[in-house]
C-alpha atoms as a PDB file:
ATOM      1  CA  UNK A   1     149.845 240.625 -34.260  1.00  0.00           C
ATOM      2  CA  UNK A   2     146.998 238.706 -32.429  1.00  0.00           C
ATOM      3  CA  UNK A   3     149.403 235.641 -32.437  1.00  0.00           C
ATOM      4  CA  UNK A   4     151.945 237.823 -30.101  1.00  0.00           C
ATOM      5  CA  UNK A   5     149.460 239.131 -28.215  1.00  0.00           C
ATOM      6  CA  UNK A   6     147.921 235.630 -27.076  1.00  0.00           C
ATOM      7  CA  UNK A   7     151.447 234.403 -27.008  1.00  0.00           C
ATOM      8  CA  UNK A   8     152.215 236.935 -24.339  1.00  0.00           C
ATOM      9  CA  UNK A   9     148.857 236.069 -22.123  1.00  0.00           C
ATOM     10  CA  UNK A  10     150.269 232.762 -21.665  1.00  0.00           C
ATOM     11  CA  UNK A  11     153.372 233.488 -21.246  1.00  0.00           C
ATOM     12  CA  UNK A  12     152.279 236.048 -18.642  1.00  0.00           C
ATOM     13  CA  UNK A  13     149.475 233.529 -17.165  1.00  0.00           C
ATOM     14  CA  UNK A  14     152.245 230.596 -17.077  1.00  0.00           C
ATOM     15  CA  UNK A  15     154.265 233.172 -14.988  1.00  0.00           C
ATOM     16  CA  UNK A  16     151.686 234.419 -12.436  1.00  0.00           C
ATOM     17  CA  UNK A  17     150.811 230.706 -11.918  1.00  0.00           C
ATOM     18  CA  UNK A  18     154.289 229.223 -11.705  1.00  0.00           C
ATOM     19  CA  UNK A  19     155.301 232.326  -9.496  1.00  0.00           C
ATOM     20  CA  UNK A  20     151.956 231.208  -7.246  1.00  0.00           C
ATOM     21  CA  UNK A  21     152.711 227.764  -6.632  1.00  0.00           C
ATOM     22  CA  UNK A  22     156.728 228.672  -6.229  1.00  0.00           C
ATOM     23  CA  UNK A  23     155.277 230.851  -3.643  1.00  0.00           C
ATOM     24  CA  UNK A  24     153.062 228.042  -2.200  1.00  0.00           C
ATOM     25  CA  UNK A  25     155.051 225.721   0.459  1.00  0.00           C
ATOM     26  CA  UNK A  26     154.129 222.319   1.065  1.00  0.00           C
ATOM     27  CA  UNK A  27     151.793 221.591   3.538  1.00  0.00           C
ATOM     28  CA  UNK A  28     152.973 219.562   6.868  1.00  0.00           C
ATOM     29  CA  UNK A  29     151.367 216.513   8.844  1.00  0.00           C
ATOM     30  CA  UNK A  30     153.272 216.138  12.023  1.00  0.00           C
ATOM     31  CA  UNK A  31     153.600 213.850  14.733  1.00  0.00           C
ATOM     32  CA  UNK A  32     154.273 215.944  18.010  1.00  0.00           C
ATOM     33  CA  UNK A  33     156.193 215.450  20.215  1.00  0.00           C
ATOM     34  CA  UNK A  34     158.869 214.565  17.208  1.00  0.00           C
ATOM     35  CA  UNK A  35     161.311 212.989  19.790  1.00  0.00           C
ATOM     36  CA  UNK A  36     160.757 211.576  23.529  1.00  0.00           C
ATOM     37  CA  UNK A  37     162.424 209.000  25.607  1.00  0.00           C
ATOM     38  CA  UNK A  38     159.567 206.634  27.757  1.00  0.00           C
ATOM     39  CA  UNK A  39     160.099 203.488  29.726  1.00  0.00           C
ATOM     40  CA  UNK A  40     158.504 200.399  29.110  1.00  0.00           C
ATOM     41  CA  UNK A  41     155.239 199.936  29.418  1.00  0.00           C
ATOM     42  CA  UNK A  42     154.546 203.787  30.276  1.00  0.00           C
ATOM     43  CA  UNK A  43     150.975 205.095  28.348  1.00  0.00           C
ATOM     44  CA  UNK A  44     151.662 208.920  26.782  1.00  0.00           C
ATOM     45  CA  UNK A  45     150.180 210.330  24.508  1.00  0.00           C
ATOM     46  CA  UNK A  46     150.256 212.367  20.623  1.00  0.00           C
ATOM     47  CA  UNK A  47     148.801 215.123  18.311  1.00  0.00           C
ATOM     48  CA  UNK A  48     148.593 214.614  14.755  1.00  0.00           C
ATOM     49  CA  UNK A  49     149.314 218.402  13.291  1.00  0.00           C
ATOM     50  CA  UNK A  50     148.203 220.090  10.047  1.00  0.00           C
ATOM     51  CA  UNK A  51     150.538 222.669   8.807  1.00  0.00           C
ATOM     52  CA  UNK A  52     148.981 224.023   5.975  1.00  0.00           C
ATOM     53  CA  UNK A  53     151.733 226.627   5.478  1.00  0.00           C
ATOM     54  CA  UNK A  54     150.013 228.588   3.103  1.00  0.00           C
ATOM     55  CA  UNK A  55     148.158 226.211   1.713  1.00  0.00           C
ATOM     56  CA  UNK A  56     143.787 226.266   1.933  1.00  0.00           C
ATOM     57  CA  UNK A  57     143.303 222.913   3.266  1.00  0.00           C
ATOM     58  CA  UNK A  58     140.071 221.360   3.068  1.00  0.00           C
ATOM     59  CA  UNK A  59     140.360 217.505   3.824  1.00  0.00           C
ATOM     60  CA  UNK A  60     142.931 215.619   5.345  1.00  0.00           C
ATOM     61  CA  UNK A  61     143.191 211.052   4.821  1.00  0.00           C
ATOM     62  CA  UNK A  62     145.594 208.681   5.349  1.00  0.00           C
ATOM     63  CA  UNK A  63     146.462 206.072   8.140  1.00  0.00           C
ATOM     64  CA  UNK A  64     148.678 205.684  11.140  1.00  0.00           C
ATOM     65  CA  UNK A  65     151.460 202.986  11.297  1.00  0.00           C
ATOM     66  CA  UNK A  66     152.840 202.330  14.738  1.00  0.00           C
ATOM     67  CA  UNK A  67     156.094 200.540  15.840  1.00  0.00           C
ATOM     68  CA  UNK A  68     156.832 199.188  18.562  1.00  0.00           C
ATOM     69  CA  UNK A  69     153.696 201.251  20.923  1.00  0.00           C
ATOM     70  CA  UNK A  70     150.414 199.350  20.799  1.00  0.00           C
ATOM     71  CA  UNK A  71     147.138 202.124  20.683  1.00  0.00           C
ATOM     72  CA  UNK A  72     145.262 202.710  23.224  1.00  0.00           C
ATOM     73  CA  UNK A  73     142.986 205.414  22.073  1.00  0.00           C
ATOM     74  CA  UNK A  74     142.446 207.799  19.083  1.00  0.00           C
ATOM     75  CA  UNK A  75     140.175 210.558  19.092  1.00  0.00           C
ATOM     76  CA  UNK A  76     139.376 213.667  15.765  1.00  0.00           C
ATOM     77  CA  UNK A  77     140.157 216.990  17.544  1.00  0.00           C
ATOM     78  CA  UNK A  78     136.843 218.941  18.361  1.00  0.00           C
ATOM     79  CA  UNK A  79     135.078 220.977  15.320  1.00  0.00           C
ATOM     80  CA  UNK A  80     136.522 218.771  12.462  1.00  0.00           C
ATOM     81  CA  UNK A  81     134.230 216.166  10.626  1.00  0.00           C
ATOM     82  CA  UNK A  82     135.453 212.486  11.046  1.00  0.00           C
ATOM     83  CA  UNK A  83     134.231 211.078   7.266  1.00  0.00           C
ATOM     84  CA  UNK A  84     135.893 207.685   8.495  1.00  0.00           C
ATOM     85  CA  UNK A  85     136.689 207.955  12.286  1.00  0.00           C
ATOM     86  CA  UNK A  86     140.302 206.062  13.084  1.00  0.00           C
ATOM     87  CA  UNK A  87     139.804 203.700  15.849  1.00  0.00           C
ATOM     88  CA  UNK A  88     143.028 201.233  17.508  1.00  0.00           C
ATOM     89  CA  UNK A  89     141.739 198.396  15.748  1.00  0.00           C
ATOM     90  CA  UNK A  90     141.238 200.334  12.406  1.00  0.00           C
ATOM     91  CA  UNK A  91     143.614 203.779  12.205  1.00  0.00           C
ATOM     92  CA  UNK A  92     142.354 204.943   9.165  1.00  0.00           C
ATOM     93  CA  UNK A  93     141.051 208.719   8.808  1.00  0.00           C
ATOM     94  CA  UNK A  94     139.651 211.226   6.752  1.00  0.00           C
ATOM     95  CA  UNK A  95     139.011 214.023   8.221  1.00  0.00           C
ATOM     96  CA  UNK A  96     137.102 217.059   6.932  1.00  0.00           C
ATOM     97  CA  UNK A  97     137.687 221.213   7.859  1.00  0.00           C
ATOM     98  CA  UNK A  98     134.866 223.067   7.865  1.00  0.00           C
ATOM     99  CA  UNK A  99     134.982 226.339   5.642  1.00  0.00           C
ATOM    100  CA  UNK A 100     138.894 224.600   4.813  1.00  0.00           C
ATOM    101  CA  UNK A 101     141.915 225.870   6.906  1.00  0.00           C
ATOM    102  CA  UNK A 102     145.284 227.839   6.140  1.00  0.00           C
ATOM    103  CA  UNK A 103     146.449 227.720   9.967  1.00  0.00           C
ATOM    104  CA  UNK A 104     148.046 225.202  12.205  1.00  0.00           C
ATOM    105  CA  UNK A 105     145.814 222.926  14.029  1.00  0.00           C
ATOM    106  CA  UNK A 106     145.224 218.980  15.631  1.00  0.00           C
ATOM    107  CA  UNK A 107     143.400 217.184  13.583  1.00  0.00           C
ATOM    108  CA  UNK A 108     143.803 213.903  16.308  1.00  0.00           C
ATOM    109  CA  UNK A 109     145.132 212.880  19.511  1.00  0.00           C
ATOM    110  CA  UNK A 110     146.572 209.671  20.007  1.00  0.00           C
ATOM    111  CA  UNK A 111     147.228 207.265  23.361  1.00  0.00           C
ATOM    112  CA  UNK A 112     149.793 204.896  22.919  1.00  0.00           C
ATOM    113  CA  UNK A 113     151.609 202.369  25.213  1.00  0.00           C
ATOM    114  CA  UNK A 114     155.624 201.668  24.820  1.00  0.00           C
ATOM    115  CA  UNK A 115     156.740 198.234  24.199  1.00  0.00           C
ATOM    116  CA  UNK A 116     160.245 196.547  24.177  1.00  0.00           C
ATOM    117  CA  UNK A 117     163.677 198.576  24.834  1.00  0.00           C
ATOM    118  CA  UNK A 118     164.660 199.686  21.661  1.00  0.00           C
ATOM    119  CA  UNK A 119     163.282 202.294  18.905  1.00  0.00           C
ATOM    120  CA  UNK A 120     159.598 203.245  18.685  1.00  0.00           C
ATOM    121  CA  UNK A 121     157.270 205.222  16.618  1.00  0.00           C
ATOM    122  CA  UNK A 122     153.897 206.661  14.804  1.00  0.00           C
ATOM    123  CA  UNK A 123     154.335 207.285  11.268  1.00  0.00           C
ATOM    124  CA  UNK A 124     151.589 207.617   8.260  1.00  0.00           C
ATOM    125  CA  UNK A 125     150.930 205.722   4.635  1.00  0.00           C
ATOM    126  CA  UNK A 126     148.199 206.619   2.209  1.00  0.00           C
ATOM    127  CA  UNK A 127     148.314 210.608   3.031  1.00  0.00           C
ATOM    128  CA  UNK A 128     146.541 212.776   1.072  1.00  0.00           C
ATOM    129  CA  UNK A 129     145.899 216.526   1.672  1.00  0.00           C
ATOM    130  CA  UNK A 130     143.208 217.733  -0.549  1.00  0.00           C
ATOM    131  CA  UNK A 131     142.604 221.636  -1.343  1.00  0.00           C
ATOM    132  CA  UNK A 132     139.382 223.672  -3.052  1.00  0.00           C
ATOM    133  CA  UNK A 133     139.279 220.611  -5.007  1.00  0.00           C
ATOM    134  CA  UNK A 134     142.791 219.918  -6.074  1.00  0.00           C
ATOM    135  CA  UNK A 135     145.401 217.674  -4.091  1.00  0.00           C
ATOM    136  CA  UNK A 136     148.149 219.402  -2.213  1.00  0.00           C
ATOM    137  CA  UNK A 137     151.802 218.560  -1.671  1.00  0.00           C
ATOM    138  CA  UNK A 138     152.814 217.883   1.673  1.00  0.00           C
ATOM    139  CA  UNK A 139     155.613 216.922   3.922  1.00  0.00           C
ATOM    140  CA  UNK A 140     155.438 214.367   7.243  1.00  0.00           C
ATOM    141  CA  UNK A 141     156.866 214.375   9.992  1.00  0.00           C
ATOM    142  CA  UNK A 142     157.218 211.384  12.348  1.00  0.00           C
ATOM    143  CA  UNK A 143     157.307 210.830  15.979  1.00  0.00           C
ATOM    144  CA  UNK A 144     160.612 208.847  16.696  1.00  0.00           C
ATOM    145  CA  UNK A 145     160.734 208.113  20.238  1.00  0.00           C
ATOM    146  CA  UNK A 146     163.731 205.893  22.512  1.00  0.00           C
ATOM    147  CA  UNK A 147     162.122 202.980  24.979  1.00  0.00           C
ATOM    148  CA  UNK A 148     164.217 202.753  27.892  1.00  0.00           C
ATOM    149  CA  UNK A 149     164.113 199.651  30.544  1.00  0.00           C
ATOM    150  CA  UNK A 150     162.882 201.211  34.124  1.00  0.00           C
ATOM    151  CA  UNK A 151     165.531 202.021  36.281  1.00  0.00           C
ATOM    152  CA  UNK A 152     166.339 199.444  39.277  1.00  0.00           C
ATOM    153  CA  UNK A 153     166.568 201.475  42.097  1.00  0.00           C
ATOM    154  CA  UNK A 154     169.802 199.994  44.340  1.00  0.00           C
ATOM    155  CA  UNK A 155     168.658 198.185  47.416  1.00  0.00           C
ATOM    156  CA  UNK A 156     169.614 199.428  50.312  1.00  0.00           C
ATOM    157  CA  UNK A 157     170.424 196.696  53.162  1.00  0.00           C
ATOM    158  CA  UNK A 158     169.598 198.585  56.081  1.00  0.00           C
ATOM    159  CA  UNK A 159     171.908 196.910  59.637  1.00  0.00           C
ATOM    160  CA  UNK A 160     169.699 196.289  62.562  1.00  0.00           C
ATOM    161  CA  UNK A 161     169.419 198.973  64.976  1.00  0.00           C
ATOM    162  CA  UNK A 162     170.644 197.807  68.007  1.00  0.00           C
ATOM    163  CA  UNK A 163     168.542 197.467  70.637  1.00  0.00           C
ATOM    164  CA  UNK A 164     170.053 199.041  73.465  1.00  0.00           C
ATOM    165  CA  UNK A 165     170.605 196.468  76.031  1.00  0.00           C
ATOM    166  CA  UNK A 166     168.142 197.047  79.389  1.00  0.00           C
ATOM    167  CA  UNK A 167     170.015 196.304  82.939  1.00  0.00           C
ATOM    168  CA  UNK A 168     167.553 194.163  84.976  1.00  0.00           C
ATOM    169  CA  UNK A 169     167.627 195.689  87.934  1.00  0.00           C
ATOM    170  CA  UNK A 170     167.297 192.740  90.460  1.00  0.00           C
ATOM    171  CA  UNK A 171     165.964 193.861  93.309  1.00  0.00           C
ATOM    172  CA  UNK A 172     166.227 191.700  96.511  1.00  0.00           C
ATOM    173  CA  UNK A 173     163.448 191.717  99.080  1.00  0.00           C
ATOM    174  CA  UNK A 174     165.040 191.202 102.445  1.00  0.00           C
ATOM    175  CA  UNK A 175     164.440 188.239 104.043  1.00  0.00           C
ATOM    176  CA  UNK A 176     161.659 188.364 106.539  1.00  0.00           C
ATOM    177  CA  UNK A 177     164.187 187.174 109.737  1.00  0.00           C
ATOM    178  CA  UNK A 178     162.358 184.975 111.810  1.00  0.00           C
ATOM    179  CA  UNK A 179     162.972 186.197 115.497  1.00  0.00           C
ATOM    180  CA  UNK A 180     163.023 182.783 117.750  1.00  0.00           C
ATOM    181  CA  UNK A 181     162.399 183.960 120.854  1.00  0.00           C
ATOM    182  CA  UNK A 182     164.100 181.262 123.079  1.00  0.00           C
ATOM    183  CA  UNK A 183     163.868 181.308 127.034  1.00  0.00           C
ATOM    184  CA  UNK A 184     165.855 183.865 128.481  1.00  0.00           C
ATOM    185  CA  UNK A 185     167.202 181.965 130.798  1.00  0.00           C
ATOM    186  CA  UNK A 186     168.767 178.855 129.281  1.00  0.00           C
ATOM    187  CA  UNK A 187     167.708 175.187 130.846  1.00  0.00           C
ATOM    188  CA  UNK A 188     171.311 175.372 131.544  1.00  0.00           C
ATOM    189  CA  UNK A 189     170.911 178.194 133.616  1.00  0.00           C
ATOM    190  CA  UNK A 190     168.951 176.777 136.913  1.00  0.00           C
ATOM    191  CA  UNK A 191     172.177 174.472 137.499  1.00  0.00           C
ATOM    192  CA  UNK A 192     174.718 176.926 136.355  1.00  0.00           C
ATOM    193  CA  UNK A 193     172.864 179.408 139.108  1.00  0.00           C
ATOM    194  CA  UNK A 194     172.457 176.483 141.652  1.00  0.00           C
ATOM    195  CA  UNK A 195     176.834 175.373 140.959  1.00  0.00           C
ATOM    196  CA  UNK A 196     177.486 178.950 141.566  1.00  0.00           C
ATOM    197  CA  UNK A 197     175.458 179.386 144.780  1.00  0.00           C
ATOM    198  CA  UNK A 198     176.819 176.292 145.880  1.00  0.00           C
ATOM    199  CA  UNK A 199     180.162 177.226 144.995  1.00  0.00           C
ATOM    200  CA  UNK A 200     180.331 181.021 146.435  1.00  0.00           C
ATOM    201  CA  UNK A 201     177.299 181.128 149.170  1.00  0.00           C
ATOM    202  CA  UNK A 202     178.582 184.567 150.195  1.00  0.00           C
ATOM    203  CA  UNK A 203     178.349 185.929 146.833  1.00  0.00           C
ATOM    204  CA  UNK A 204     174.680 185.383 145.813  1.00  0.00           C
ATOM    205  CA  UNK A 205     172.405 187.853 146.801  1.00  0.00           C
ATOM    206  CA  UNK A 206     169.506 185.512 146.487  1.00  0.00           C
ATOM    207  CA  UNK A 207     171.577 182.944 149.138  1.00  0.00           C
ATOM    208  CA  UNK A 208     172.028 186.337 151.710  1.00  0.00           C
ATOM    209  CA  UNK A 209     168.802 186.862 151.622  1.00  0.00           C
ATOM    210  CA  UNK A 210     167.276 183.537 152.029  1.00  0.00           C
ATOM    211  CA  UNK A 211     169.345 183.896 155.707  1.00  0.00           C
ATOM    212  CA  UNK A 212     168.625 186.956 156.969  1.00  0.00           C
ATOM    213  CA  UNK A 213     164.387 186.064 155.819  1.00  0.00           C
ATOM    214  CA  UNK A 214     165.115 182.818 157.826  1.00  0.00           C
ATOM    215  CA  UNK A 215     167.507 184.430 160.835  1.00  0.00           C
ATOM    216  CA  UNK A 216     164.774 186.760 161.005  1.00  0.00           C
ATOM    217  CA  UNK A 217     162.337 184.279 160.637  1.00  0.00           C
ATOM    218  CA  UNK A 218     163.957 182.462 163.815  1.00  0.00           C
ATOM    219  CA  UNK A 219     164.220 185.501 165.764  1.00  0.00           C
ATOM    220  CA  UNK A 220     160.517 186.135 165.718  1.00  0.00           C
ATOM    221  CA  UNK A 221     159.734 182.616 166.968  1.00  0.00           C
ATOM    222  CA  UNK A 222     162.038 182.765 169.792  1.00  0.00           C
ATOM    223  CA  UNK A 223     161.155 186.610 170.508  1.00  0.00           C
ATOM    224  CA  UNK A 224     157.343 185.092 170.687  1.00  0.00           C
ATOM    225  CA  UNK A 225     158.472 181.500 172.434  1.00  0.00           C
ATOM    226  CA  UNK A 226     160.852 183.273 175.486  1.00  0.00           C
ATOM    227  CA  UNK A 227     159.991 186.921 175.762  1.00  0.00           C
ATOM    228  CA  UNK A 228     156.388 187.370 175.211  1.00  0.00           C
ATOM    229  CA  UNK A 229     155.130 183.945 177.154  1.00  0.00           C
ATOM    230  CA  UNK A 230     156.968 184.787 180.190  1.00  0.00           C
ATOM    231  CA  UNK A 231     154.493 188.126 180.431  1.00  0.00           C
ATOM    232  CA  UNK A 232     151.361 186.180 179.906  1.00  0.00           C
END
């Protein structure tokens, strides 16, 4: 009788603790973002994630691998306890939860810069996630990201504006016209006047009155000579 009876306490035990770890998920350590396209040489950055799905979680170790991104800096998300603090040069960590954790949270954040075209990512080796005491399965998830060459941007030739063409206005200054003021009577013009006397007496008005000044001349002298002696 007490054979059956302890033979059904472990059979019952065996069932309560085979139902609890059925029940139990693994826990998950994952890269995020999980996928991401960057250009070369562009600097973004990462979160490591616990998942504990379920699970009390008390320490998290391991290390991170990277291909093809070179670190730039890795810092333990604020409240956790860095037991070995990953640096770029060494990227190992074990990082401790204070009072353990069965939520989601960052237990680092990662810089990295892209290298060559091609595939690129952050992975981990050596995981462990460690419980109350005991070791806990776990799943990981990687980052897995595509490096793209930057885009050329097509060069535009831009034409020459033309340059609308200016009219020179030319503008003339007159001439300053030199006025040559010449005799108004030409030396021509004493023997052209002198022919023409000559050649018309009757018709030159200076010629008629030379005359009649000398006729009259005359007849003074003989008014004086005849008349007015003979009455002294």
């Amino acid at each position: 009788m007490k054979k059956i009876f302890l033979l059904s306490l472990l059979v019952i035990l065996g069932t309560a603790l085979f139902g609890q770890s059925v029940l139990a998920d693994n826990a998950s350590l994952l890269v995020l973002p999980a996928t991401a396209q960057k250009t070369i040489g562009s600097t973004f950055s990462v979160n490591v994630q616990l998942n504990p799905t379920g699970n009390k979680v008390c320490v998290v170790k391991g290390t991170l691998v990277f291909d093809n991104l070179s670190c730039q800096n890795i810092s333990v998300a604020s409240g956790l306890m860095a037991q070995v603090t990953p640096t770029c040069q060494n990227p190992n960590f074990t990082v401790g939860i204070p009072n353990c954790t069965t939520i989601s949270q960052n237990i680092l954040s990662v810089s990295v810069k892209s290298g060559a075209v091609g595939d690129a990512g952050v992975s981990f080796s050596g995981v462990k996630v460690i419980g109350a005491g005991t070791a806990i399965l776990f799943n990981s998830q990687v980052g897995a990201y595509n490096i793209t060459a930057v885009p050329v941007e097509p060069v535009v030739q831009q034409t020459p504006e033309e340059k609308p063409v200016k009219e020179e206005v030319v503008i003339e200054t007159p001439k300053e016209t030199q006025v040559v003021v010449e005799n108004v009577i030409p030396k021509t013009a004493g023997v052209a006047g002198l022919s023409t006397i000559f050649s018309n007496p009757l018709g030159s008005p200076i010629l008629i009155i030379f005359i009649i000044t000398i006729l009259i001349l005359i007849g003074l002298w003989v008014f004086d000579k005849f008349y007015l002696s003979k009455k002294r």
